[in-house]
PDB file of N, CA and C in Angstrom:
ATOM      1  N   UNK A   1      -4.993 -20.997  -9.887  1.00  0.00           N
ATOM      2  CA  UNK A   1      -5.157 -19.866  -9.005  1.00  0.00           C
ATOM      3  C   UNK A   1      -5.518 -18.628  -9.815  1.00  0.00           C
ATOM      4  N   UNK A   2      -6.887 -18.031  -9.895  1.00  0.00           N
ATOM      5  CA  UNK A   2      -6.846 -16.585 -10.106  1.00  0.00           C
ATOM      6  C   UNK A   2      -6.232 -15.564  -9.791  1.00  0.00           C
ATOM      7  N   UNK A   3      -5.776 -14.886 -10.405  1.00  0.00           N
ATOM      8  CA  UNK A   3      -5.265 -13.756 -10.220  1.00  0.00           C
ATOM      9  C   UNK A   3      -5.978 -12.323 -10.653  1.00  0.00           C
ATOM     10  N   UNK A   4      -5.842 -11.847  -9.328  1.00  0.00           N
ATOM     11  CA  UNK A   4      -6.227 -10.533  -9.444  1.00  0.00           C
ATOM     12  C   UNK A   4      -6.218  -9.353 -10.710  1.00  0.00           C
ATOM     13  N   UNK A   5      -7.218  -8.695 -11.047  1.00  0.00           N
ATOM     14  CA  UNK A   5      -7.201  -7.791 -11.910  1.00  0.00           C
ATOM     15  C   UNK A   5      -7.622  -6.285 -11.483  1.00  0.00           C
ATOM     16  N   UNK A   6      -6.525  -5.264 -12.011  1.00  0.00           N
ATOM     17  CA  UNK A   6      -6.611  -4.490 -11.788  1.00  0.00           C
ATOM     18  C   UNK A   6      -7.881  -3.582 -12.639  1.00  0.00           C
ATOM     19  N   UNK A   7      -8.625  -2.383 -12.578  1.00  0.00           N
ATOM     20  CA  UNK A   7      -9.469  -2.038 -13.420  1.00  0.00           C
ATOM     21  C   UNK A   7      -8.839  -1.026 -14.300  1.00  0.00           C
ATOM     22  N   UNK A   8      -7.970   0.012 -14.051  1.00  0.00           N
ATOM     23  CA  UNK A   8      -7.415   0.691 -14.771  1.00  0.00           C
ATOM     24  C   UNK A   8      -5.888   1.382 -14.174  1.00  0.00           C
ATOM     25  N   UNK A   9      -5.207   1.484 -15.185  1.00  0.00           N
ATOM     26  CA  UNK A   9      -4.018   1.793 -14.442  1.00  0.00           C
ATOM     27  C   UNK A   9      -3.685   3.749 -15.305  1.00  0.00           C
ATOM     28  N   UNK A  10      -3.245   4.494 -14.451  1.00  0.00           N
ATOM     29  CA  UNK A  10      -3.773   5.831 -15.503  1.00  0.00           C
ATOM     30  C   UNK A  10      -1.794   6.124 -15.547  1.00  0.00           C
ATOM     31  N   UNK A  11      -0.867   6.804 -16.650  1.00  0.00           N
ATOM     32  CA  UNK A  11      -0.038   7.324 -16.539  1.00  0.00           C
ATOM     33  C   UNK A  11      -0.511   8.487 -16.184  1.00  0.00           C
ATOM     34  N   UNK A  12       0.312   9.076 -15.240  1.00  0.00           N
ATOM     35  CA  UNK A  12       0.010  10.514 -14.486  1.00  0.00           C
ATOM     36  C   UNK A  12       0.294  11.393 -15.148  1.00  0.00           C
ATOM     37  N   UNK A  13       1.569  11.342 -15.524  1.00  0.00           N
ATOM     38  CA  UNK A  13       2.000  12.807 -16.651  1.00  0.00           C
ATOM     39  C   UNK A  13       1.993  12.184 -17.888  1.00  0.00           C
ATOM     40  N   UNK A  14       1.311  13.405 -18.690  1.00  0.00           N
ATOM     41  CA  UNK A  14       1.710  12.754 -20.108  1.00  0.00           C
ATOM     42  C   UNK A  14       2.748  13.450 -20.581  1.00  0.00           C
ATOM     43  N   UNK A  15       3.881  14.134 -19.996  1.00  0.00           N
ATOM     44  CA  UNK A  15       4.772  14.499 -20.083  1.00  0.00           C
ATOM     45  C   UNK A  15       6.220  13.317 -20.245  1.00  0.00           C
ATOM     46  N   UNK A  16       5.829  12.001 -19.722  1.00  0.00           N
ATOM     47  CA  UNK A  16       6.037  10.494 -19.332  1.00  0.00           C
ATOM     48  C   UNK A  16       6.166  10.370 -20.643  1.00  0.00           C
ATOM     49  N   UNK A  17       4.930  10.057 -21.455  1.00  0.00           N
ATOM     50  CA  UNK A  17       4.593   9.310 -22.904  1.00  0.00           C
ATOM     51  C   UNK A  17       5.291  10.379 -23.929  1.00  0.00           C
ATOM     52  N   UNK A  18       5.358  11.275 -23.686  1.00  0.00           N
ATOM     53  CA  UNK A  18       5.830  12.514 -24.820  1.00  0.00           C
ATOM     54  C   UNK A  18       7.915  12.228 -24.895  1.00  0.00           C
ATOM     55  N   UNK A  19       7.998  12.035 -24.113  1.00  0.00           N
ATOM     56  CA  UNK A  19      10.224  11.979 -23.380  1.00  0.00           C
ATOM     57  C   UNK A  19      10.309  10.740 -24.601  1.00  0.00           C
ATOM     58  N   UNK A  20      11.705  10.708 -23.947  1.00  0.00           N
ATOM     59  CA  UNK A  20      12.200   9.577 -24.896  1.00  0.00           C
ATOM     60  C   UNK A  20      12.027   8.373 -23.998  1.00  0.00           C
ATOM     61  N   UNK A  21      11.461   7.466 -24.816  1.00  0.00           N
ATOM     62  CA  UNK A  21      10.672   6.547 -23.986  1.00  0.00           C
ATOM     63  C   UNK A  21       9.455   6.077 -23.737  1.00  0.00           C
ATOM     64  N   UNK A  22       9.020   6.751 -23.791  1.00  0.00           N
ATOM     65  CA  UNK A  22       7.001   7.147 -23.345  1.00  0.00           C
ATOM     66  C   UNK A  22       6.898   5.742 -24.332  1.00  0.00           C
ATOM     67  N   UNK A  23       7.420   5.992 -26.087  1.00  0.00           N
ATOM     68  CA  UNK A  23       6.703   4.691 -26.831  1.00  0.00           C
ATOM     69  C   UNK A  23       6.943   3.127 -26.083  1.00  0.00           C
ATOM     70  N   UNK A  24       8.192   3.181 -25.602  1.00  0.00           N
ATOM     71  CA  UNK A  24       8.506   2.284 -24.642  1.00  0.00           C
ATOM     72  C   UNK A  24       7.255   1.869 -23.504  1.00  0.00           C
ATOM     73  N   UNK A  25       7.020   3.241 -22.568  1.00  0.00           N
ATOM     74  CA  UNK A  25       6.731   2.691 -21.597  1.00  0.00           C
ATOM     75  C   UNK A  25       4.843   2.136 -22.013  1.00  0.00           C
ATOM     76  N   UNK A  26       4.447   2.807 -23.085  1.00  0.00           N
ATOM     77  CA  UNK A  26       3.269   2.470 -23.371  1.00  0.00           C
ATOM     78  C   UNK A  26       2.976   1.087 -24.223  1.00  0.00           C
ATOM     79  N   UNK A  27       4.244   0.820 -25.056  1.00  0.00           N
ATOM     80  CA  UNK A  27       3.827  -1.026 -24.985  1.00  0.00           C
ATOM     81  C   UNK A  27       4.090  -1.834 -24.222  1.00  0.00           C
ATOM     82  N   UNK A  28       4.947  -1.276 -22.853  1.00  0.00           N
ATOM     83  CA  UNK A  28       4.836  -2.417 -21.986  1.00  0.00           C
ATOM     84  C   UNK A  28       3.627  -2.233 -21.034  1.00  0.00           C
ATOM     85  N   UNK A  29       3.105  -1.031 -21.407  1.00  0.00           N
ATOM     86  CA  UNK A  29       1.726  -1.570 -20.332  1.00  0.00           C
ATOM     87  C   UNK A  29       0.489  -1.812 -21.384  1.00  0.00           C
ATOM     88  N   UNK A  30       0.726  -1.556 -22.475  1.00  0.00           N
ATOM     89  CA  UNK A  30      -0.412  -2.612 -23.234  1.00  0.00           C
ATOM     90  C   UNK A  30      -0.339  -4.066 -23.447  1.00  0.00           C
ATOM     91  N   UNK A  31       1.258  -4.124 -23.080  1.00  0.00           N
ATOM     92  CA  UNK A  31       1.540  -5.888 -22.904  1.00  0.00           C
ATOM     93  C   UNK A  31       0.722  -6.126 -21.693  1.00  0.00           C
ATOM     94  N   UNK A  32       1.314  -5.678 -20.550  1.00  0.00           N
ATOM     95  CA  UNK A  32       0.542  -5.608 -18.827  1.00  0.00           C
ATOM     96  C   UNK A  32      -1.294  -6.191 -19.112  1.00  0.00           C
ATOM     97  N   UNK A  33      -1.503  -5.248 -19.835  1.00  0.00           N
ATOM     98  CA  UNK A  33      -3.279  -4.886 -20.177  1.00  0.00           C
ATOM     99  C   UNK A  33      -3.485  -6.486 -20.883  1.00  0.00           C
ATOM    100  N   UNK A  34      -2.933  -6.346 -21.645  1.00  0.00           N
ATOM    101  CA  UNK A  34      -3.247  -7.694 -22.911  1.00  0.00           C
ATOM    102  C   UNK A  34      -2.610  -9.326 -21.921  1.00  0.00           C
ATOM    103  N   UNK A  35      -2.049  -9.324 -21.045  1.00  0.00           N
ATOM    104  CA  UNK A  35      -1.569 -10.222 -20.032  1.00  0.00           C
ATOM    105  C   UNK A  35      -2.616 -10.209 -19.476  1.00  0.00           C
ATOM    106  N   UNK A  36      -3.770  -9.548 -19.145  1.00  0.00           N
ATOM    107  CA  UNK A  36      -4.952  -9.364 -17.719  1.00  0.00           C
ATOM    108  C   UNK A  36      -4.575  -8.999 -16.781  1.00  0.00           C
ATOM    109  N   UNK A  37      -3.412  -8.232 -16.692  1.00  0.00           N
ATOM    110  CA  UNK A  37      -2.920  -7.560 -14.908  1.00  0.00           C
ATOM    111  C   UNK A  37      -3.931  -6.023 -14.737  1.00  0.00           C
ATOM    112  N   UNK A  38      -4.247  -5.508 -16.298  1.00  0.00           N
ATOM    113  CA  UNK A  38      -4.842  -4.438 -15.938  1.00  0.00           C
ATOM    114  C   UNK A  38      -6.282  -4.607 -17.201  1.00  0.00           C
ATOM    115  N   UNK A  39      -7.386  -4.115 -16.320  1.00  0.00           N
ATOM    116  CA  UNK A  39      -8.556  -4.394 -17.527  1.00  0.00           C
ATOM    117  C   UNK A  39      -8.117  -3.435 -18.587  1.00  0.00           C
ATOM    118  N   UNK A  40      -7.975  -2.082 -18.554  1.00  0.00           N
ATOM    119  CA  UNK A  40      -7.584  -0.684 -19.132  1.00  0.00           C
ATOM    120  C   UNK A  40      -6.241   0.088 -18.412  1.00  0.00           C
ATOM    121  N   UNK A  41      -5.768   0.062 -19.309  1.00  0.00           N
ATOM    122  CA  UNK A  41      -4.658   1.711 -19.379  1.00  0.00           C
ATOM    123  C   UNK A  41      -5.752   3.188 -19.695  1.00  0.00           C
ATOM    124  N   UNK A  42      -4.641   4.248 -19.244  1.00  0.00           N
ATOM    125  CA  UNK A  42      -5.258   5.551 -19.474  1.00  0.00           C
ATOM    126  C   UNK A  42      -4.188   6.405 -19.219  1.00  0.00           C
ATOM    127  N   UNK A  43      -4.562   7.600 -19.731  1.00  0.00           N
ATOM    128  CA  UNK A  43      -3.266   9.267 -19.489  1.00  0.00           C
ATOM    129  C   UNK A  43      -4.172   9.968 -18.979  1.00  0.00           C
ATOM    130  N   UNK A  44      -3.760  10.304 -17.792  1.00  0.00           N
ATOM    131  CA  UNK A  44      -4.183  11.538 -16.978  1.00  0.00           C
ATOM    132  C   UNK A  44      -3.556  12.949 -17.956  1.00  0.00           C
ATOM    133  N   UNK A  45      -4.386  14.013 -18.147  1.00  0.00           N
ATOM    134  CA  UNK A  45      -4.376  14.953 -19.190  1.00  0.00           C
ATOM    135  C   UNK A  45      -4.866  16.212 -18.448  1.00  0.00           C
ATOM    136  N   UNK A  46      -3.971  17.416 -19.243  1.00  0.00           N
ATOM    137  CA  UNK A  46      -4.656  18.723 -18.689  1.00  0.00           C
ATOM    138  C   UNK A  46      -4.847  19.166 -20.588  1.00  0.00           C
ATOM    139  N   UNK A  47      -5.311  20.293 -20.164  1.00  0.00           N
ATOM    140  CA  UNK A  47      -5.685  21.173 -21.282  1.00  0.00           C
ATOM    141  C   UNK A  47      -4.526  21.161 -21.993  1.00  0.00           C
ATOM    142  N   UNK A  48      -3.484  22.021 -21.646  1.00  0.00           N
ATOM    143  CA  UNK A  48      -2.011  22.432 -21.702  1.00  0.00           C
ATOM    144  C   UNK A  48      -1.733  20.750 -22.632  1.00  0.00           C
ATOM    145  N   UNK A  49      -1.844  19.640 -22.238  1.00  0.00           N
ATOM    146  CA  UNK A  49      -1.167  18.551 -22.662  1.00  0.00           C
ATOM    147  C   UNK A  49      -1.510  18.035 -24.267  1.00  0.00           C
ATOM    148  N   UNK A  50      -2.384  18.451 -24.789  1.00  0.00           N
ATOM    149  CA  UNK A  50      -3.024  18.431 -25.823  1.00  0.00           C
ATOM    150  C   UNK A  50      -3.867  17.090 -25.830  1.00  0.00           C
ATOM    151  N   UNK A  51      -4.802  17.233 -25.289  1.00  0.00           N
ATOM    152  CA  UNK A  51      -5.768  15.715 -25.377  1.00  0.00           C
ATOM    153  C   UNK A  51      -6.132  14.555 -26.212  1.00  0.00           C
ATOM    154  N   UNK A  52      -6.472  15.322 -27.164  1.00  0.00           N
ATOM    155  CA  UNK A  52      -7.153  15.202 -28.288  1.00  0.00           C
ATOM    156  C   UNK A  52      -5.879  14.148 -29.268  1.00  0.00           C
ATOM    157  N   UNK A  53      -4.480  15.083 -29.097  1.00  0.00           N
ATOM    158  CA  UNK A  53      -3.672  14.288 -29.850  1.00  0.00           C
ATOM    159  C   UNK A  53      -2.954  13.397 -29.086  1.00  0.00           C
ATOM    160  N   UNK A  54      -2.994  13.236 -28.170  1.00  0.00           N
ATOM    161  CA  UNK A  54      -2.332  11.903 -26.974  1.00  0.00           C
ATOM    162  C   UNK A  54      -3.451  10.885 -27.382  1.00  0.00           C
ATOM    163  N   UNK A  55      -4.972  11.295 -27.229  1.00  0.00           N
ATOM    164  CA  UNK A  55      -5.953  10.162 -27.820  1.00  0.00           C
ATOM    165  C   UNK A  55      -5.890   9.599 -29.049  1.00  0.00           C
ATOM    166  N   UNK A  56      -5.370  10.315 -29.663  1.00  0.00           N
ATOM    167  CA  UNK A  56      -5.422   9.864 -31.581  1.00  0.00           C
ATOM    168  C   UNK A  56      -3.637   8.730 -31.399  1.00  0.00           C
ATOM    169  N   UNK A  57      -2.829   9.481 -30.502  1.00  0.00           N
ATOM    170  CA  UNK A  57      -1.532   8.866 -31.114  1.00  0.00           C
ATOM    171  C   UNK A  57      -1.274   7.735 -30.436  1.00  0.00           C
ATOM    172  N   UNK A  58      -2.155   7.161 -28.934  1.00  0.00           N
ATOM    173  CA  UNK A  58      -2.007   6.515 -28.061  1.00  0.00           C
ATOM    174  C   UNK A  58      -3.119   5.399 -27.881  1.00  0.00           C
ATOM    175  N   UNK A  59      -4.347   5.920 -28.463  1.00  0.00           N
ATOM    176  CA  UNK A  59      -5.785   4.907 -28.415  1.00  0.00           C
ATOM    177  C   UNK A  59      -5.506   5.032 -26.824  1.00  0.00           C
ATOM    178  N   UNK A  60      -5.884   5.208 -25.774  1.00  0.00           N
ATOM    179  CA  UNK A  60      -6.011   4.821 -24.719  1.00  0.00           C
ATOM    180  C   UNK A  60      -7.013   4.299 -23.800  1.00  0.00           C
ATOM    181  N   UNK A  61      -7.550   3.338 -23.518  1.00  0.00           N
ATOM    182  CA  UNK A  61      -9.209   2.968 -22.812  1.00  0.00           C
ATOM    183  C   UNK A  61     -10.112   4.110 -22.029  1.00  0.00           C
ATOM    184  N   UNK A  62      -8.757   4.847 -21.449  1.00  0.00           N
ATOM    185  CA  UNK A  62      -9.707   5.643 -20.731  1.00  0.00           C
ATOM    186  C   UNK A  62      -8.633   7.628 -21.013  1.00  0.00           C
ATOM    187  N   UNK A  63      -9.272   8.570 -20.087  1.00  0.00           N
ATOM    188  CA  UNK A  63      -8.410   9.341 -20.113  1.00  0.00           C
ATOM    189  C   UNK A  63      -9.212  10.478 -18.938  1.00  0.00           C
ATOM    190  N   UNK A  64      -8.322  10.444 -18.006  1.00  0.00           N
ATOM    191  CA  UNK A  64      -8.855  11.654 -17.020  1.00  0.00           C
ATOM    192  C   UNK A  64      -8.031  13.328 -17.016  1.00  0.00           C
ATOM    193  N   UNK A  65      -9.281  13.716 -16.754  1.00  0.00           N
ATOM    194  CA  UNK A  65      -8.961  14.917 -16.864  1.00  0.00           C
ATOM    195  C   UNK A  65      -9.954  15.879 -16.744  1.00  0.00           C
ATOM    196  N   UNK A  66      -9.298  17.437 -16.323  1.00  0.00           N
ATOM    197  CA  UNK A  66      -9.801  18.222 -15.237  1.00  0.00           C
ATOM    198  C   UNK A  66     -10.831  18.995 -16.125  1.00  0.00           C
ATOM    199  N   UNK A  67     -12.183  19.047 -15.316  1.00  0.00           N
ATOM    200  CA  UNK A  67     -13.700  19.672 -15.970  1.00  0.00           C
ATOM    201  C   UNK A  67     -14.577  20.547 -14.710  1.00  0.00           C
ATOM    202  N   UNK A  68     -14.971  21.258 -14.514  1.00  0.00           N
ATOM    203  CA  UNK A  68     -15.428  21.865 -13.768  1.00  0.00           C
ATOM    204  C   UNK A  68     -16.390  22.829 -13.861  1.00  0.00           C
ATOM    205  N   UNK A  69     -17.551  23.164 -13.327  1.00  0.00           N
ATOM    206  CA  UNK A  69     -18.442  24.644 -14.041  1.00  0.00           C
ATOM    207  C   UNK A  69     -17.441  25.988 -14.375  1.00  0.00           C
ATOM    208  N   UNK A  70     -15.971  25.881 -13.437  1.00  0.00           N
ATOM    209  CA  UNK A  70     -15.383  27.208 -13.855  1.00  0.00           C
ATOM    210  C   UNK A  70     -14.805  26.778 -15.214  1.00  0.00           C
ATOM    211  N   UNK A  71     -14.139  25.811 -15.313  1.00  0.00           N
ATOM    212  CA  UNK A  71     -13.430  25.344 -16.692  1.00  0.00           C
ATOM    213  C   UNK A  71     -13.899  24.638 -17.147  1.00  0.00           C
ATOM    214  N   UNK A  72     -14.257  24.999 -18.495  1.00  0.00           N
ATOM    215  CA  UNK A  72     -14.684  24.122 -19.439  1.00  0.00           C
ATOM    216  C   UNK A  72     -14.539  24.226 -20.589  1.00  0.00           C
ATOM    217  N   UNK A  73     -12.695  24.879 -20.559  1.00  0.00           N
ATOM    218  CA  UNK A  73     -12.391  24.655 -21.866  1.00  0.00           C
ATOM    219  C   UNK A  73     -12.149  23.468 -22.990  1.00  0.00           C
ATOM    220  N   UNK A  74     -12.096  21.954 -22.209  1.00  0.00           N
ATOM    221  CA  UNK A  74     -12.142  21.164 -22.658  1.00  0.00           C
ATOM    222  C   UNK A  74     -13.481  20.766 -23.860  1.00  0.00           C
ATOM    223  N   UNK A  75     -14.679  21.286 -23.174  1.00  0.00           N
ATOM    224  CA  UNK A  75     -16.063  21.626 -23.311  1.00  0.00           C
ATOM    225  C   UNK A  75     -15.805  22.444 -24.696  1.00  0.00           C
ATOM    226  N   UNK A  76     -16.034  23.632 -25.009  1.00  0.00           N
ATOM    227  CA  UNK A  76     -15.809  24.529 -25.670  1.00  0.00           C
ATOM    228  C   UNK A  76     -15.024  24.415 -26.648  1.00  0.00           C
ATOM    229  N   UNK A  77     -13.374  23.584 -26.605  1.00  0.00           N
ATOM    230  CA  UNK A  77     -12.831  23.839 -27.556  1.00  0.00           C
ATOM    231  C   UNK A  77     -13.016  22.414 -28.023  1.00  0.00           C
ATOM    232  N   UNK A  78     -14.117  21.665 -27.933  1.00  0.00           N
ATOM    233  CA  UNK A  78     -14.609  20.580 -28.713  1.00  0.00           C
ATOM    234  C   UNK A  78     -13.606  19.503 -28.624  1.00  0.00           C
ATOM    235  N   UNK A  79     -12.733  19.599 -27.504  1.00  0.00           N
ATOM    236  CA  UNK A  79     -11.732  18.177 -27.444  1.00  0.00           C
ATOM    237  C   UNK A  79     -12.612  17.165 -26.661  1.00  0.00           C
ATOM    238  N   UNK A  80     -13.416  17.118 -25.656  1.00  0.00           N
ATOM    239  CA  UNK A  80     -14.188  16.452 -24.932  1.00  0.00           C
ATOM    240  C   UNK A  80     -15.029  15.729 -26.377  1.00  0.00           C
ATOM    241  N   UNK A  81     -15.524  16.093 -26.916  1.00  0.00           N
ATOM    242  CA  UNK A  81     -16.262  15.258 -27.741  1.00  0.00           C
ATOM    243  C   UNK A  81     -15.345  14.843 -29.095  1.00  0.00           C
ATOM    244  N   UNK A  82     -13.961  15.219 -29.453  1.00  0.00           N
ATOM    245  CA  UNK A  82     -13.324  14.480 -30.285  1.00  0.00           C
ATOM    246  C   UNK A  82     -13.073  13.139 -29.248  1.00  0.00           C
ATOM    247  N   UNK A  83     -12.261  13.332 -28.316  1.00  0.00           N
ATOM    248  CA  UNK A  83     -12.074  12.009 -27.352  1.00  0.00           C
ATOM    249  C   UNK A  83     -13.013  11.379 -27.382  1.00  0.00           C
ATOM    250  N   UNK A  84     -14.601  11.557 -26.915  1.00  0.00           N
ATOM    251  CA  UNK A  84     -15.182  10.613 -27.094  1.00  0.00           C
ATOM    252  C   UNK A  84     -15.638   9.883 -28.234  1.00  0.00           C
ATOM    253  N   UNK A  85     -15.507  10.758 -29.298  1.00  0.00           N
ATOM    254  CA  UNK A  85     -15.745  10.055 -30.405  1.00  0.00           C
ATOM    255  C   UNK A  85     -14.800   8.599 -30.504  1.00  0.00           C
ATOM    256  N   UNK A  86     -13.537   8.612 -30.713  1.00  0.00           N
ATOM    257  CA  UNK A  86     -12.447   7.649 -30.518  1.00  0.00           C
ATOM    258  C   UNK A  86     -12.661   6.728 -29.579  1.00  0.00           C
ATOM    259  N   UNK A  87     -13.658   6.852 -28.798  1.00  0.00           N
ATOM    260  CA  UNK A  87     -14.261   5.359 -28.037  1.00  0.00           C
ATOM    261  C   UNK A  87     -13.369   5.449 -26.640  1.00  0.00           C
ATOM    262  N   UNK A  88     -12.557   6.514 -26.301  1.00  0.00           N
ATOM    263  CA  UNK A  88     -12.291   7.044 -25.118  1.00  0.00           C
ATOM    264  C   UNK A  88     -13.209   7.082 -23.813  1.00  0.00           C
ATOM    265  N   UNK A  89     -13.035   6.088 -22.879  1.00  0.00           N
ATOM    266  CA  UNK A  89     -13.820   6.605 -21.647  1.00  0.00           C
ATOM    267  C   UNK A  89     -13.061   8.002 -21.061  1.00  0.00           C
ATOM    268  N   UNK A  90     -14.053   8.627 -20.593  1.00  0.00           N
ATOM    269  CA  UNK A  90     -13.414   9.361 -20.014  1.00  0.00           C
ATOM    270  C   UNK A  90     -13.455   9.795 -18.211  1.00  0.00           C
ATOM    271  N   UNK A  91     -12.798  10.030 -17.864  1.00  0.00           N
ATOM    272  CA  UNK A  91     -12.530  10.376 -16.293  1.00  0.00           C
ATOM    273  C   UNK A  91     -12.836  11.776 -16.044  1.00  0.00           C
TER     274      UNK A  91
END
């Protein structure tokens, strides 16, 4: 029987991964990922959360987060293109 696969599963706060715990909760969903329940993990991210170093300390498949013509400090302060460098999709 196949089983269903999810395409990405995102932690919402990275306030989650930062607590005591977060290292916890992030190898059990790279176990999850590496099982085939999820194609990719990801951290939903604001500016404020520091991007750049959640990507370096976490590797994550993907990472969403807020871009807009009014804001684009992500843009500007050159974290958008460190993330992608690191092979980060991004959201």
């Amino acid at each position: 029987m196949k089983r269903d696969t999810g395409d990405l599963v995102l932690v919402h706060s990275a306030a989650d991964l930062l607590s005591d715990g977060g290292d916890e909760l992030w190898k059990r969903l790279l176990t999850l990922r590496d099982e085939g329940l999820f194609k990719g993990i990801g951290i939903s991210a604001y500016f404020a959360d520091d991007p750049v170093s959640l990507a370096r300390r976490f590797r994550p498949d993907a990472m969403q987060m807020p871009l807009s013509l009014l804001d684009q400090r992500l843009v500007q302060s050159g974290a958008l293109s460190a993330i992608k460098d690191l092979g980060v999709e991004i959201h």
